[in-house]
PDB file of N, CA and C in Angstrom:
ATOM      1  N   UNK A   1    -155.272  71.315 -63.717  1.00  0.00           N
ATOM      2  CA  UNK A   1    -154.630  70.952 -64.955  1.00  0.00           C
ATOM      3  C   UNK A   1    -154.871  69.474 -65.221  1.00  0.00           C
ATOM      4  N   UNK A   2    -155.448  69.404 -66.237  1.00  0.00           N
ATOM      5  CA  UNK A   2    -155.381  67.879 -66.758  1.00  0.00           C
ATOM      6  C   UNK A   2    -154.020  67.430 -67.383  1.00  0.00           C
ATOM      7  N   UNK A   3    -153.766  65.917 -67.427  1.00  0.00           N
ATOM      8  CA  UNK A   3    -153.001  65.560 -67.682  1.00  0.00           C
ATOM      9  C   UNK A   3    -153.150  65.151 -69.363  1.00  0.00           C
ATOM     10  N   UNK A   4    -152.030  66.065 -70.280  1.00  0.00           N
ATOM     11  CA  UNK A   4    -151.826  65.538 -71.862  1.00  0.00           C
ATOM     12  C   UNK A   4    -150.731  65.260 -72.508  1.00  0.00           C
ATOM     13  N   UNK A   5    -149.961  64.438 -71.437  1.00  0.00           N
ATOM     14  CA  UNK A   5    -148.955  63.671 -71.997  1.00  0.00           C
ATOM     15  C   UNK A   5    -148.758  62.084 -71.456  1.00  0.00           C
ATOM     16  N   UNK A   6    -148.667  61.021 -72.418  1.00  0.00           N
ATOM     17  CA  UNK A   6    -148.463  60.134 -72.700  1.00  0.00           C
ATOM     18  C   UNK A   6    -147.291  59.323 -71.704  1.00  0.00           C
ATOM     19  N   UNK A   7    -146.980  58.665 -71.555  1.00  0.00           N
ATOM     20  CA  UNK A   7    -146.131  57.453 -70.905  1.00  0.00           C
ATOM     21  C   UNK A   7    -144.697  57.846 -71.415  1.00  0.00           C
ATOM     22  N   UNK A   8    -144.940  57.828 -72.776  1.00  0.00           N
ATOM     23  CA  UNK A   8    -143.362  57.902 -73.463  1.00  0.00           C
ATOM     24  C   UNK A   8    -142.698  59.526 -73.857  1.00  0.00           C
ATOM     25  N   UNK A   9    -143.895  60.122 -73.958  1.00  0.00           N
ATOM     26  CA  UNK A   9    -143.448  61.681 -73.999  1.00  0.00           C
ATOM     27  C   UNK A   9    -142.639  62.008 -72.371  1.00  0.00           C
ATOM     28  N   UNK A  10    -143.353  61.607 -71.353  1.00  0.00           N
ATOM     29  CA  UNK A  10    -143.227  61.757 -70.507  1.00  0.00           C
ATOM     30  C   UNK A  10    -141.452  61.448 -69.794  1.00  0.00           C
ATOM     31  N   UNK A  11    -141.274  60.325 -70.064  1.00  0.00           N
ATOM     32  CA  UNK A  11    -140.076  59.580 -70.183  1.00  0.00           C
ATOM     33  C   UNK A  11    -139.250  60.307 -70.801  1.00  0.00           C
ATOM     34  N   UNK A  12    -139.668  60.619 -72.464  1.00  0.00           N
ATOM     35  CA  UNK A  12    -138.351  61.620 -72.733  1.00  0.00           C
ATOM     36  C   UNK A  12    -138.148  63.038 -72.140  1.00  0.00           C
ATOM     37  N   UNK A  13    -138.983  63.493 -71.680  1.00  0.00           N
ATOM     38  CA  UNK A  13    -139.138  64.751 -71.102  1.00  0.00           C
ATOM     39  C   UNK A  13    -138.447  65.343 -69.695  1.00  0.00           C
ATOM     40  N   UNK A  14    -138.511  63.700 -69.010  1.00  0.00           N
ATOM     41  CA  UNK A  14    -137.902  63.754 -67.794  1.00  0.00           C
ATOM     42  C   UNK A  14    -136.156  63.284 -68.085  1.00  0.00           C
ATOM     43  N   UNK A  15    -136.100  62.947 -68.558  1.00  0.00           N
ATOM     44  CA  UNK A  15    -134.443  62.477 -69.551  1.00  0.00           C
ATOM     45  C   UNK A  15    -133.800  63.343 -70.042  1.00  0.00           C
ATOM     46  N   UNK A  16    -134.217  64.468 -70.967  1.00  0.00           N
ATOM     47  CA  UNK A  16    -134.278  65.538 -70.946  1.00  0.00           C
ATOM     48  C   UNK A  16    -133.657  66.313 -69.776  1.00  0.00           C
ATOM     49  N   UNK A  17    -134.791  66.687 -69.181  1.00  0.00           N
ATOM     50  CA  UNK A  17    -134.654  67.150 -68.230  1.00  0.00           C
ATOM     51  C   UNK A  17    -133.071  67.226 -67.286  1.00  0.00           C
ATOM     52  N   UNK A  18    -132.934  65.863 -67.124  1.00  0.00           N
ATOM     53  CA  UNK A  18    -132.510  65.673 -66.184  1.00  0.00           C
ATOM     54  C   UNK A  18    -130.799  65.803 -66.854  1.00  0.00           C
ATOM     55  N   UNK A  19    -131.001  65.297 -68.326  1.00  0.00           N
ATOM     56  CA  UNK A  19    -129.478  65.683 -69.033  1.00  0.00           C
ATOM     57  C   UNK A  19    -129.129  67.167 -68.862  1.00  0.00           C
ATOM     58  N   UNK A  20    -130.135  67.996 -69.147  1.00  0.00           N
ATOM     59  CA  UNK A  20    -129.950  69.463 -69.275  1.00  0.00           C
ATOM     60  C   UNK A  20    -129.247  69.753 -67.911  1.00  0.00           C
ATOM     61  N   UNK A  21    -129.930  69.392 -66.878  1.00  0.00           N
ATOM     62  CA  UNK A  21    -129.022  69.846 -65.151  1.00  0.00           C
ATOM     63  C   UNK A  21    -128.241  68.997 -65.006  1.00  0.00           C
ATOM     64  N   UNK A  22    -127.736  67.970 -65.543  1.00  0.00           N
ATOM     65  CA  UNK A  22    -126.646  67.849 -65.442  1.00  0.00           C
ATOM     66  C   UNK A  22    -125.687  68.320 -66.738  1.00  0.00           C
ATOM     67  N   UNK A  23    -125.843  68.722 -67.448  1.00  0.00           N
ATOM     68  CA  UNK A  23    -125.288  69.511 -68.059  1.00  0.00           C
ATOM     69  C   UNK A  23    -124.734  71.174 -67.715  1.00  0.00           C
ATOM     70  N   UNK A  24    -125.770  71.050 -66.568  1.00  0.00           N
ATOM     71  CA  UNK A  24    -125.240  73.069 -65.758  1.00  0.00           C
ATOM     72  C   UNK A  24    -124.258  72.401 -64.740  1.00  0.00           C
ATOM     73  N   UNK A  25    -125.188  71.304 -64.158  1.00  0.00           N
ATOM     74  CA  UNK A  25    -123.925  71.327 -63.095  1.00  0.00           C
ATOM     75  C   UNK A  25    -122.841  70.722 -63.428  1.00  0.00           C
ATOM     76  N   UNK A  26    -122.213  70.001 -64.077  1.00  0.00           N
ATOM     77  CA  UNK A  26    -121.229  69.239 -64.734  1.00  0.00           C
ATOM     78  C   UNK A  26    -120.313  70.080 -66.295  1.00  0.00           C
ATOM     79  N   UNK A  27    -121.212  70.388 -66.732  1.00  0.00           N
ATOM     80  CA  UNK A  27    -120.892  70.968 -68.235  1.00  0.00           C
ATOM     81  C   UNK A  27    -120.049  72.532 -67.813  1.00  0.00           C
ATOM     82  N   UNK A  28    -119.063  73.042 -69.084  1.00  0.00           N
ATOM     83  CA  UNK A  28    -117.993  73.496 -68.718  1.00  0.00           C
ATOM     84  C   UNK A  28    -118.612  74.843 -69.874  1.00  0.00           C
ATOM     85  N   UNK A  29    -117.947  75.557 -70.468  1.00  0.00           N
ATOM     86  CA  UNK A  29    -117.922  76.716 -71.447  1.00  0.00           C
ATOM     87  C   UNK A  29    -119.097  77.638 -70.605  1.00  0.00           C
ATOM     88  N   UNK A  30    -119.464  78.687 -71.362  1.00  0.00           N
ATOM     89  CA  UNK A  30    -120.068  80.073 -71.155  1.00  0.00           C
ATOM     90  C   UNK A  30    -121.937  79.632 -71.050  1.00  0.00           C
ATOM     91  N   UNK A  31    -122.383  78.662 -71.616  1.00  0.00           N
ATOM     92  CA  UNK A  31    -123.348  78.587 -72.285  1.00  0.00           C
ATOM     93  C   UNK A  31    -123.984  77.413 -70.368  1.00  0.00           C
ATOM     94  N   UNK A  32    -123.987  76.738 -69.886  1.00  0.00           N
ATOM     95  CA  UNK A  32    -124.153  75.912 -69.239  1.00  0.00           C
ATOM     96  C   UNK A  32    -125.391  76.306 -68.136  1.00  0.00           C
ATOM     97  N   UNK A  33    -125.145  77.596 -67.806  1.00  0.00           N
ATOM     98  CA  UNK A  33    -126.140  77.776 -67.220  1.00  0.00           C
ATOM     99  C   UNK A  33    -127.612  77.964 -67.733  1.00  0.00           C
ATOM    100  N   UNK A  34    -127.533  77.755 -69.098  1.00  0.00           N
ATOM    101  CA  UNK A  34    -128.832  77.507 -69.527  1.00  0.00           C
ATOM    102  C   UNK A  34    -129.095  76.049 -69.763  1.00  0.00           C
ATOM    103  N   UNK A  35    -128.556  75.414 -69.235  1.00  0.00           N
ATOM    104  CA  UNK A  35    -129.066  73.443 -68.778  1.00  0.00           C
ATOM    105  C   UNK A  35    -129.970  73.987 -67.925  1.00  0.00           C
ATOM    106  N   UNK A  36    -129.855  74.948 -66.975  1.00  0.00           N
ATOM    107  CA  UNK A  36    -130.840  75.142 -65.522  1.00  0.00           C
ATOM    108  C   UNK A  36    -132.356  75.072 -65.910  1.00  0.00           C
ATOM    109  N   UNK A  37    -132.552  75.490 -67.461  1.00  0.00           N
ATOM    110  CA  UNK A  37    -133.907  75.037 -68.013  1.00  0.00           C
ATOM    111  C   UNK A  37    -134.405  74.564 -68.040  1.00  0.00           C
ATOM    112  N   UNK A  38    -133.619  72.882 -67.849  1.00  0.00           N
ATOM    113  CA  UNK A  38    -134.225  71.341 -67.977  1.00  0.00           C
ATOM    114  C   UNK A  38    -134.984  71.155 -66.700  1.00  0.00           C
ATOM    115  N   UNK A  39    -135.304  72.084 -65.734  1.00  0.00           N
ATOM    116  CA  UNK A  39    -136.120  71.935 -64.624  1.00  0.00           C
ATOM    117  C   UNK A  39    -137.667  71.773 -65.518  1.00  0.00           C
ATOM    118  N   UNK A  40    -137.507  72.872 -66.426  1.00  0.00           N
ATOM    119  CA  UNK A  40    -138.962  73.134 -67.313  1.00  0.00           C
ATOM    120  C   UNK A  40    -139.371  71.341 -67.523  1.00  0.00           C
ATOM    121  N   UNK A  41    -139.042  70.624 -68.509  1.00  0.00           N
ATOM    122  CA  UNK A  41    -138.932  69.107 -68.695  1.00  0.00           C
ATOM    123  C   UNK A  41    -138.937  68.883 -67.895  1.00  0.00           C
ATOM    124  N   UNK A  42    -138.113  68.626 -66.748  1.00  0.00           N
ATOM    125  CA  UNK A  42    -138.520  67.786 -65.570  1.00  0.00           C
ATOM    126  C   UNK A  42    -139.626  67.602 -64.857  1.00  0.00           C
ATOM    127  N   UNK A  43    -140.033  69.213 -65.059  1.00  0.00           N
ATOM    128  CA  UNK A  43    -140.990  69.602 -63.705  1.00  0.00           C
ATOM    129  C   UNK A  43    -142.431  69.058 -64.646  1.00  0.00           C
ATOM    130  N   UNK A  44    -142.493  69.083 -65.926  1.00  0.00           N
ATOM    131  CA  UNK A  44    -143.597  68.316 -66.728  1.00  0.00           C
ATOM    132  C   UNK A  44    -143.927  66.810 -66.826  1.00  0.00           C
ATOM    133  N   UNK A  45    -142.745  67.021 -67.174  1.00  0.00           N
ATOM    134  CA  UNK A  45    -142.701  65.378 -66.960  1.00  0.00           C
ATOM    135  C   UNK A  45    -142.912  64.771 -65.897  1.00  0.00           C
ATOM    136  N   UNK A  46    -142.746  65.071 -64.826  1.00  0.00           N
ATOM    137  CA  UNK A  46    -143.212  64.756 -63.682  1.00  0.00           C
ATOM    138  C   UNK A  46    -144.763  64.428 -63.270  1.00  0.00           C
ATOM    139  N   UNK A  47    -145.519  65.857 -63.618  1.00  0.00           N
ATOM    140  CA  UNK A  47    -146.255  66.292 -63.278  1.00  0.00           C
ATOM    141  C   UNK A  47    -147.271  65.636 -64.365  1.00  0.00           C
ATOM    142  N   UNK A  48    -146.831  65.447 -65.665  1.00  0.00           N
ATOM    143  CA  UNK A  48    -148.034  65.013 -66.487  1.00  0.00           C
ATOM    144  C   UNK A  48    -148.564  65.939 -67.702  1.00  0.00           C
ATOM    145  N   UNK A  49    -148.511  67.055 -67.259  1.00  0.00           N
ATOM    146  CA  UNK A  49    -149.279  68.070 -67.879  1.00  0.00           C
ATOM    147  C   UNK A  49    -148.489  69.247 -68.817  1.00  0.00           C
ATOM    148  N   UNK A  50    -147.854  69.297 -69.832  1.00  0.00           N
ATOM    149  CA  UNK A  50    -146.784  70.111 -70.756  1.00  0.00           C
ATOM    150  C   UNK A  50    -147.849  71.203 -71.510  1.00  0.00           C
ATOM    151  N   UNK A  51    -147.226  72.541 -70.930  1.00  0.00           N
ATOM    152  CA  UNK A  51    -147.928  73.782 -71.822  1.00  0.00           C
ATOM    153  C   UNK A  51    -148.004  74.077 -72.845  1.00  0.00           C
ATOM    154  N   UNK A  52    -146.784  73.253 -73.642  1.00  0.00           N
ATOM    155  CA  UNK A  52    -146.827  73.060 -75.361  1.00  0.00           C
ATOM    156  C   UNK A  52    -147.881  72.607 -75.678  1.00  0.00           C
ATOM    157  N   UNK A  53    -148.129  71.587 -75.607  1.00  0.00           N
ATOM    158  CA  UNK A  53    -149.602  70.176 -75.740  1.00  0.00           C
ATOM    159  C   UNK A  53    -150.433  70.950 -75.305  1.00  0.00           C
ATOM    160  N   UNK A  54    -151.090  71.770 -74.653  1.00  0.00           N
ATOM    161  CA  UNK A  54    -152.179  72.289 -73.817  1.00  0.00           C
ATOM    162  C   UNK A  54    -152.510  73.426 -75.289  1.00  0.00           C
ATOM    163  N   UNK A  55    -151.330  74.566 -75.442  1.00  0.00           N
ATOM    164  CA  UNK A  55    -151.146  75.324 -76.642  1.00  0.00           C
ATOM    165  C   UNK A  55    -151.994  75.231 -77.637  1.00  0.00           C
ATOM    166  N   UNK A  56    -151.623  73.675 -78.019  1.00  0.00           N
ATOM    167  CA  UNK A  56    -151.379  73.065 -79.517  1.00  0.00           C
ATOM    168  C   UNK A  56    -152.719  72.411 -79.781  1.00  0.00           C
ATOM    169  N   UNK A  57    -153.228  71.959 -78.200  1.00  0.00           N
ATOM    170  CA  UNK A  57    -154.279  70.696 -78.429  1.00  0.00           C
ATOM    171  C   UNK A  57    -153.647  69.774 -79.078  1.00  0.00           C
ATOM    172  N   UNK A  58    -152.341  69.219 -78.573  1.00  0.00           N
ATOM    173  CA  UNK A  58    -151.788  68.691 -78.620  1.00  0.00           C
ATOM    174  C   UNK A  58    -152.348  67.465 -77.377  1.00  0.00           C
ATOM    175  N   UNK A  59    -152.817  65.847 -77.390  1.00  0.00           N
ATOM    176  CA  UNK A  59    -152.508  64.470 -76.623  1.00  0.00           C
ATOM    177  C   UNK A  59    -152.019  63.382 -76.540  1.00  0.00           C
ATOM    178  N   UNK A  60    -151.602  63.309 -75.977  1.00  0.00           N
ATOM    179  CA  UNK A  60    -150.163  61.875 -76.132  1.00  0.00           C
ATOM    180  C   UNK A  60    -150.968  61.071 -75.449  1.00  0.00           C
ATOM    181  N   UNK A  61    -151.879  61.040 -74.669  1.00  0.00           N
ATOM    182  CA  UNK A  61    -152.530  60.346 -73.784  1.00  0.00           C
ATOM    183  C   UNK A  61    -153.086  59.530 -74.281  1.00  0.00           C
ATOM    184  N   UNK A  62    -153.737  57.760 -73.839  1.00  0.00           N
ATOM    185  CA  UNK A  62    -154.623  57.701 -74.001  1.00  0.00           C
ATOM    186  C   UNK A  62    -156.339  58.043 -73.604  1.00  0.00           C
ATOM    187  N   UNK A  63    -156.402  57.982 -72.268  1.00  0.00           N
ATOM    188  CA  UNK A  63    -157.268  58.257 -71.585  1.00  0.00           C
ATOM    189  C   UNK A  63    -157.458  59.459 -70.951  1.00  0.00           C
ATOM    190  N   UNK A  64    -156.603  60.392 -71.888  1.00  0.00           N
ATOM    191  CA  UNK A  64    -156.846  62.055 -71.171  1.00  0.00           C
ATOM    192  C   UNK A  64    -158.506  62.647 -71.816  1.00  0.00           C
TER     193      UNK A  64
END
């Protein structure tokens, strides 16, 4: 997998991310266990490489 996300996509993605699980583990009502999603964001953001952007031909990059 090449990498096609950008510095700042990246950043929000992992922010994201990381609000969403704490939103399962912290957050209260019926709905919370779908924060457990924000692994998806995290685990991109991490990694560099988002399946949306890949989809879309979508690059945030410069040098991808």
């Amino acid at each position: 997998m090449k990498k096609n996300m950008g510095t700042v996509q990246r950043a929000i993605w992992v922010v994201l991310g990381l609000a969403l699980i704490a939103w399962a583990i912290w957050g209260g009502g019926a709905y919370h266990a779908w924060g457990w999603i924000g692994i998806i964001p995290l685990a991109a953001g991490a990694v560099g490489f988002c399946a949306f952007n890949a989809i879309f031909g979508i690059k945030t990059c410069k040098d991808c």
